[in-house]
PDB file of N, CA and C in Angstrom:
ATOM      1  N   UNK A   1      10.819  18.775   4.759  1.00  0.00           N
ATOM      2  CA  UNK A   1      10.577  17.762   5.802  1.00  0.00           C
ATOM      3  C   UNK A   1       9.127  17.283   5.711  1.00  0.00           C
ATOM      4  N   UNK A   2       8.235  18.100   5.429  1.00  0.00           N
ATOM      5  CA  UNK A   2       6.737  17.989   5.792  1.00  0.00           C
ATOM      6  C   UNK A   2       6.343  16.875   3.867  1.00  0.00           C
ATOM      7  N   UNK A   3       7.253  17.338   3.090  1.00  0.00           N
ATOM      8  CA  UNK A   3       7.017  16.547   2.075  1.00  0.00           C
ATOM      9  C   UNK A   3       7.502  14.988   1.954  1.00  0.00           C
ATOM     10  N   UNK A   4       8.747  14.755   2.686  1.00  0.00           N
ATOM     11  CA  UNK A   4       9.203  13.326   2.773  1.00  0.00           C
ATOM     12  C   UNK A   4       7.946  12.824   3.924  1.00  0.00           C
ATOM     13  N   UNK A   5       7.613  13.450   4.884  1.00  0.00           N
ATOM     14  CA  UNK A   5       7.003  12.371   5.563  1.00  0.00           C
ATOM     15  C   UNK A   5       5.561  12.148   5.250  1.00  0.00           C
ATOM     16  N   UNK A   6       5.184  13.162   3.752  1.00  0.00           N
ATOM     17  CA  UNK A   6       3.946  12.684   3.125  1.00  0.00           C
ATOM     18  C   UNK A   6       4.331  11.595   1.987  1.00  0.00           C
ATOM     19  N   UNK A   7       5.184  11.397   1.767  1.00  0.00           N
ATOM     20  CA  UNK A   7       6.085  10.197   0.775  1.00  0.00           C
ATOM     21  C   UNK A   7       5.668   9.044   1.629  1.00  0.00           C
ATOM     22  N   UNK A   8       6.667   9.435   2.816  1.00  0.00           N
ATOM     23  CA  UNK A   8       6.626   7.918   3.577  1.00  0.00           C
ATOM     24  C   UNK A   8       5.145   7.216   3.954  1.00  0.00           C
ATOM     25  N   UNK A   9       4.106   8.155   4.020  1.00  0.00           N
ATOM     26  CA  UNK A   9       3.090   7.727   4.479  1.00  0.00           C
ATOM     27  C   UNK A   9       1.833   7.378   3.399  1.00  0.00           C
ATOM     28  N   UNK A  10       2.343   7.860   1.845  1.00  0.00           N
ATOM     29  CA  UNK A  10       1.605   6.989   0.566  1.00  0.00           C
ATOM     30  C   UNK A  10       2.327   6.246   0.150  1.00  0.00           C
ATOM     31  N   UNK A  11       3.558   5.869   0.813  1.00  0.00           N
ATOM     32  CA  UNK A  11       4.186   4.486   0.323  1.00  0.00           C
ATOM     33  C   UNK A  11       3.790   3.613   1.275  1.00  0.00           C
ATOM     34  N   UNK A  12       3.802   4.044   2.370  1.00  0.00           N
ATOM     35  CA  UNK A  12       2.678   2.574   3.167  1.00  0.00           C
ATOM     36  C   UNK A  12       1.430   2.677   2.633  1.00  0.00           C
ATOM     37  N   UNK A  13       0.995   3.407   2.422  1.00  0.00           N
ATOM     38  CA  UNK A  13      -0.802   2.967   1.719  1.00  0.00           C
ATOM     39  C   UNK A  13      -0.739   2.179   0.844  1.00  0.00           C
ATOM     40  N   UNK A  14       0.072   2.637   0.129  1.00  0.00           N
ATOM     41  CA  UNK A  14       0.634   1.831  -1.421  1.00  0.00           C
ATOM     42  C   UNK A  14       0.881   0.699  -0.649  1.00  0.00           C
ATOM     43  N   UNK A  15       1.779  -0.326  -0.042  1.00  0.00           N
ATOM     44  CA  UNK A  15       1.744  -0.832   0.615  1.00  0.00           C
ATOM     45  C   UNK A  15       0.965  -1.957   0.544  1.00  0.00           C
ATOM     46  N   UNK A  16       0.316  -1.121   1.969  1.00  0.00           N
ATOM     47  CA  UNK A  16      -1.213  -2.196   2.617  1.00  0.00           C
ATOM     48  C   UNK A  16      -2.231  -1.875   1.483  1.00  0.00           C
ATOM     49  N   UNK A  17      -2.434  -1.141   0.284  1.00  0.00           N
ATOM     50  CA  UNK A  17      -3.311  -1.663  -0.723  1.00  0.00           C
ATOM     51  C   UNK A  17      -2.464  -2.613  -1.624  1.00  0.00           C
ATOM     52  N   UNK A  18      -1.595  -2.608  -1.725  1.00  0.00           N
ATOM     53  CA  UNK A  18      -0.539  -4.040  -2.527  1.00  0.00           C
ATOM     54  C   UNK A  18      -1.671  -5.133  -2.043  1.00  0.00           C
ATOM     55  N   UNK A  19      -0.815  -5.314  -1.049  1.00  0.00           N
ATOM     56  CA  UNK A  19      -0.776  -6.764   0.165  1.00  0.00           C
ATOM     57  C   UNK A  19      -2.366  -6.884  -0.003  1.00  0.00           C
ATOM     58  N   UNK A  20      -3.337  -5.997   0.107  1.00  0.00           N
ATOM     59  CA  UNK A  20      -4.843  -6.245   0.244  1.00  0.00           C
ATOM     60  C   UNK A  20      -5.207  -7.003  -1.040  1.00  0.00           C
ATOM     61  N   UNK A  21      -4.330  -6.321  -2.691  1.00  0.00           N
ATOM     62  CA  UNK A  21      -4.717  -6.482  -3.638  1.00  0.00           C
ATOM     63  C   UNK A  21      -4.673  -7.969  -4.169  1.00  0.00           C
ATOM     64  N   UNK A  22      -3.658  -8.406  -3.755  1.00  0.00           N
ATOM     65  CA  UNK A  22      -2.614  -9.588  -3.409  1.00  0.00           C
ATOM     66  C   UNK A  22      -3.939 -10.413  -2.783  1.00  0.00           C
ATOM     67  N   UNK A  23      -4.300 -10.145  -1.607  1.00  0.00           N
ATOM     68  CA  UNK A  23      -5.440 -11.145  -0.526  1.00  0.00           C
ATOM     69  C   UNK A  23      -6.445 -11.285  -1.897  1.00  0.00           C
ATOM     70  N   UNK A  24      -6.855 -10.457  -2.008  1.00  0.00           N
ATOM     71  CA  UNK A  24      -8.304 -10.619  -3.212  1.00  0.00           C
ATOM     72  C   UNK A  24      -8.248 -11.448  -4.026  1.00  0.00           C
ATOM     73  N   UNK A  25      -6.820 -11.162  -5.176  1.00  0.00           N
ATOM     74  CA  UNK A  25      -6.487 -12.006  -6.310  1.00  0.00           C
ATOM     75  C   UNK A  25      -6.222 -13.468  -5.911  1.00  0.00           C
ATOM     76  N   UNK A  26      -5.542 -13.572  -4.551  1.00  0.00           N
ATOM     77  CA  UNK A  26      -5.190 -15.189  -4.621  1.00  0.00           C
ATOM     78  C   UNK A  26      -6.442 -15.545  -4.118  1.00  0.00           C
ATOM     79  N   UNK A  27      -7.164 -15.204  -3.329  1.00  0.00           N
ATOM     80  CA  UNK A  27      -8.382 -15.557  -2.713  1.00  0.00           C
ATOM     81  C   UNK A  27      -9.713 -16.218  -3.915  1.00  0.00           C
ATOM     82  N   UNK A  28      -9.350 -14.921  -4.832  1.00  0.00           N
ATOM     83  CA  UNK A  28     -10.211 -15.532  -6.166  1.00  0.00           C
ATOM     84  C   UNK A  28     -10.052 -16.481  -7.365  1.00  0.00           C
ATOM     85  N   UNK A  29      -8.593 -16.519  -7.160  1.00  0.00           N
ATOM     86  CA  UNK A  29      -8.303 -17.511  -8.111  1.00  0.00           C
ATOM     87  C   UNK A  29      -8.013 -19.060  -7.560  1.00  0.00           C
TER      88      UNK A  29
END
């Protein structure tokens, strides 16, 4: 149990660093 809900919570990081990575690149190009 204690391992899925450390999954679930570096797949949202993963995530909101996507989406951030995403802001940067279109922002710069």
């Amino acid at each position: 149990e204690l391992l899925a809900k450390y999954d679930r919570l570096i797949a949202g990081l993963q995530e909101q660093v996507n989406e951030r990575f995403r802001r940067v690149f279109c922002g710069e190009r």
